[in-house]
Structure formats: C-alpha cells, structure tokens
C-alpha atoms as a PDB file:
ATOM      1  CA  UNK A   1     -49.273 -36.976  38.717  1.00  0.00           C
ATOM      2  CA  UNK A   2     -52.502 -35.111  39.582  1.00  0.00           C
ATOM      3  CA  UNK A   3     -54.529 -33.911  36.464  1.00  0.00           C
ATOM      4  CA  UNK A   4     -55.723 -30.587  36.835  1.00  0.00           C
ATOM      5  CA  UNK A   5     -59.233 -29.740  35.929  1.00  0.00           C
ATOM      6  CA  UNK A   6     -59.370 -28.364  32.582  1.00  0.00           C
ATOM      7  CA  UNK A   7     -61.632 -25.530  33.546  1.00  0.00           C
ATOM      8  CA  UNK A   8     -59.636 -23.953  35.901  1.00  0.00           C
ATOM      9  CA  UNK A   9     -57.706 -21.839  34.128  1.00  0.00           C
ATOM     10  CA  UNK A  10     -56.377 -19.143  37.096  1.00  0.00           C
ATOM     11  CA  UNK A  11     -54.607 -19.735  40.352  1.00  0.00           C
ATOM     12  CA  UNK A  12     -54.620 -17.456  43.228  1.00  0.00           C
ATOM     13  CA  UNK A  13     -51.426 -17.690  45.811  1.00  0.00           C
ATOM     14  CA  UNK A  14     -52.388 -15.602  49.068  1.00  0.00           C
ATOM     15  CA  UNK A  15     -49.659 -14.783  51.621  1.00  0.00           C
ATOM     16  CA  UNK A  16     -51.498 -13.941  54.852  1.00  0.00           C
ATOM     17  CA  UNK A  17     -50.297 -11.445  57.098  1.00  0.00           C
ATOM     18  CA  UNK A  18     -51.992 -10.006  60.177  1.00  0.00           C
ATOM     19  CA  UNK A  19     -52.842  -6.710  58.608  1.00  0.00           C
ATOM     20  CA  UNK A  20     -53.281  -7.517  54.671  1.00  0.00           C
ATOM     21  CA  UNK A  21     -52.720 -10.357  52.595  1.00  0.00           C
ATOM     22  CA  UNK A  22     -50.350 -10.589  49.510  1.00  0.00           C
ATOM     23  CA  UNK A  23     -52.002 -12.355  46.136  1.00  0.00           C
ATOM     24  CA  UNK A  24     -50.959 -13.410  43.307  1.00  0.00           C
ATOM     25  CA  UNK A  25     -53.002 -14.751  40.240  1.00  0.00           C
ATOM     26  CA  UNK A  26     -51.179 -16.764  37.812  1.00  0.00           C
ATOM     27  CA  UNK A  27     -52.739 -18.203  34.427  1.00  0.00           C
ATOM     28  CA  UNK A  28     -52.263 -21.831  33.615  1.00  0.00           C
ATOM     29  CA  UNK A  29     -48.958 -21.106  32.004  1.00  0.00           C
ATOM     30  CA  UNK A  30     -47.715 -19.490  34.931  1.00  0.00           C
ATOM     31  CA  UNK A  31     -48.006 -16.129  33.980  1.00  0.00           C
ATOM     32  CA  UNK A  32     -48.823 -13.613  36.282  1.00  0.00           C
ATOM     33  CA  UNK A  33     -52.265 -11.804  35.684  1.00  0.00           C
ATOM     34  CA  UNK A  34     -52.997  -9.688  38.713  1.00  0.00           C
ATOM     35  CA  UNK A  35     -50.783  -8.896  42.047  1.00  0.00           C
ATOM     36  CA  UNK A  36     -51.911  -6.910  44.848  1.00  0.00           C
ATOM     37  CA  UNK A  37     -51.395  -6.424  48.900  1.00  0.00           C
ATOM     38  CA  UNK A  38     -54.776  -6.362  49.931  1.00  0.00           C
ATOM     39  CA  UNK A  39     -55.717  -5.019  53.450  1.00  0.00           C
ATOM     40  CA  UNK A  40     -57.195  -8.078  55.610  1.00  0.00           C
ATOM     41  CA  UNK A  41     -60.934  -6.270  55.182  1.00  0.00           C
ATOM     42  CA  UNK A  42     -63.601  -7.946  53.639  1.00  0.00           C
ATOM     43  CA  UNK A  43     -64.665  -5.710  51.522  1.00  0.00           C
ATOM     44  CA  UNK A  44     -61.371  -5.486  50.250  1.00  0.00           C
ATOM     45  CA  UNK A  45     -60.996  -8.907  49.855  1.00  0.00           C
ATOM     46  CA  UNK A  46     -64.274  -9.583  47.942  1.00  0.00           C
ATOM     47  CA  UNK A  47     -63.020  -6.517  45.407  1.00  0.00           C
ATOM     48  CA  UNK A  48     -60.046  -8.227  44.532  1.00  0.00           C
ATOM     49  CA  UNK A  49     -62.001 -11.345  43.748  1.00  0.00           C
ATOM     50  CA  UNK A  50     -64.555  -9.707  42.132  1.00  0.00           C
ATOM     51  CA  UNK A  51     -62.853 -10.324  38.353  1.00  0.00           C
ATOM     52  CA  UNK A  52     -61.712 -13.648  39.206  1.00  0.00           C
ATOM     53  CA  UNK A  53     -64.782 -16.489  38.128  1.00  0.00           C
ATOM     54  CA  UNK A  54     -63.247 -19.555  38.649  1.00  0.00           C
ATOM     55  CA  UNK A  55     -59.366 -20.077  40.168  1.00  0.00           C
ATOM     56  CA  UNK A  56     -57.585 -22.569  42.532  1.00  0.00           C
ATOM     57  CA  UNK A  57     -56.508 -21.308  45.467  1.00  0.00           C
ATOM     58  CA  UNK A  58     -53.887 -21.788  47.980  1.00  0.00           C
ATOM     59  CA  UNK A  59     -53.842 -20.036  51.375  1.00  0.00           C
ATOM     60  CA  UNK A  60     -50.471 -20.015  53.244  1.00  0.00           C
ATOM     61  CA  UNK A  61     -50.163 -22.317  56.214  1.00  0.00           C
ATOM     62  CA  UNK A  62     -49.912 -19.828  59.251  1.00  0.00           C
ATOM     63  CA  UNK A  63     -51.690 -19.001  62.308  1.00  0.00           C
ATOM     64  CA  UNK A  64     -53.961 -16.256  59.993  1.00  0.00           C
ATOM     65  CA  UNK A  65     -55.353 -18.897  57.538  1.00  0.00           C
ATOM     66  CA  UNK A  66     -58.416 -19.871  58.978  1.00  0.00           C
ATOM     67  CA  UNK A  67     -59.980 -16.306  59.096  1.00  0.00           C
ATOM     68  CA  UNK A  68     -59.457 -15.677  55.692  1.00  0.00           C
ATOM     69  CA  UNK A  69     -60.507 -19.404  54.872  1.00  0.00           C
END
C-alpha cells in the first residue's frame, strides 16, 4: 500500500474536455469540498485554484491532458 503524505489533505479530480474542464476537490475523507466546470481559460483555471494551497491532483488520461498539465 502507498502511504499518503500526511500534509496533503485535498485532492483535485479534473475531467478535461476540449472547451472546459470538470473538477472536483475531495478532503481526505472523501468528502467533497468544491465542484465546478471550469472553462479551459487560464485565468479561469488559476481562479479555481486560487483557495486550494496544497492538493494531489489527477488529470484524466485523454488527448487534452498535456495542455492543462
């Protein structure tokens, strides 16, 4: 089993779409804290990270990933 690092206490799942992405942001016991669809701008994206300090994060395996990597 892989130990998860005791000060991460938020995860972020984003679903990436050509136009927006859809996020999620859990809490360690899995409940959810923040959910938005979030239009694939920059500005936009850095907005809805702007309350988040410290969070895992897993990106969606597609052919969009990269850009918003």
């Amino acid at each position: 089993m892989i130990g998860l690092d005791d000060s991460i206490s938020m995860f972020v799942g984003l679903d990436v779409h050509k136009n927006y992405l859809q996020a999620a942001v859990v809490d360690e016991r899995g409940i959810l804290l923040k959910e938005q669809r979030i239009p694939n701008d920059i500005r936009e994206i850095e907005k809805f990270f702007a309350d988040i300090d410290d969070a895992k994060i897993a990106i969606e395996s597609s052919s969009a990933w990269y850009h918003i990597y």
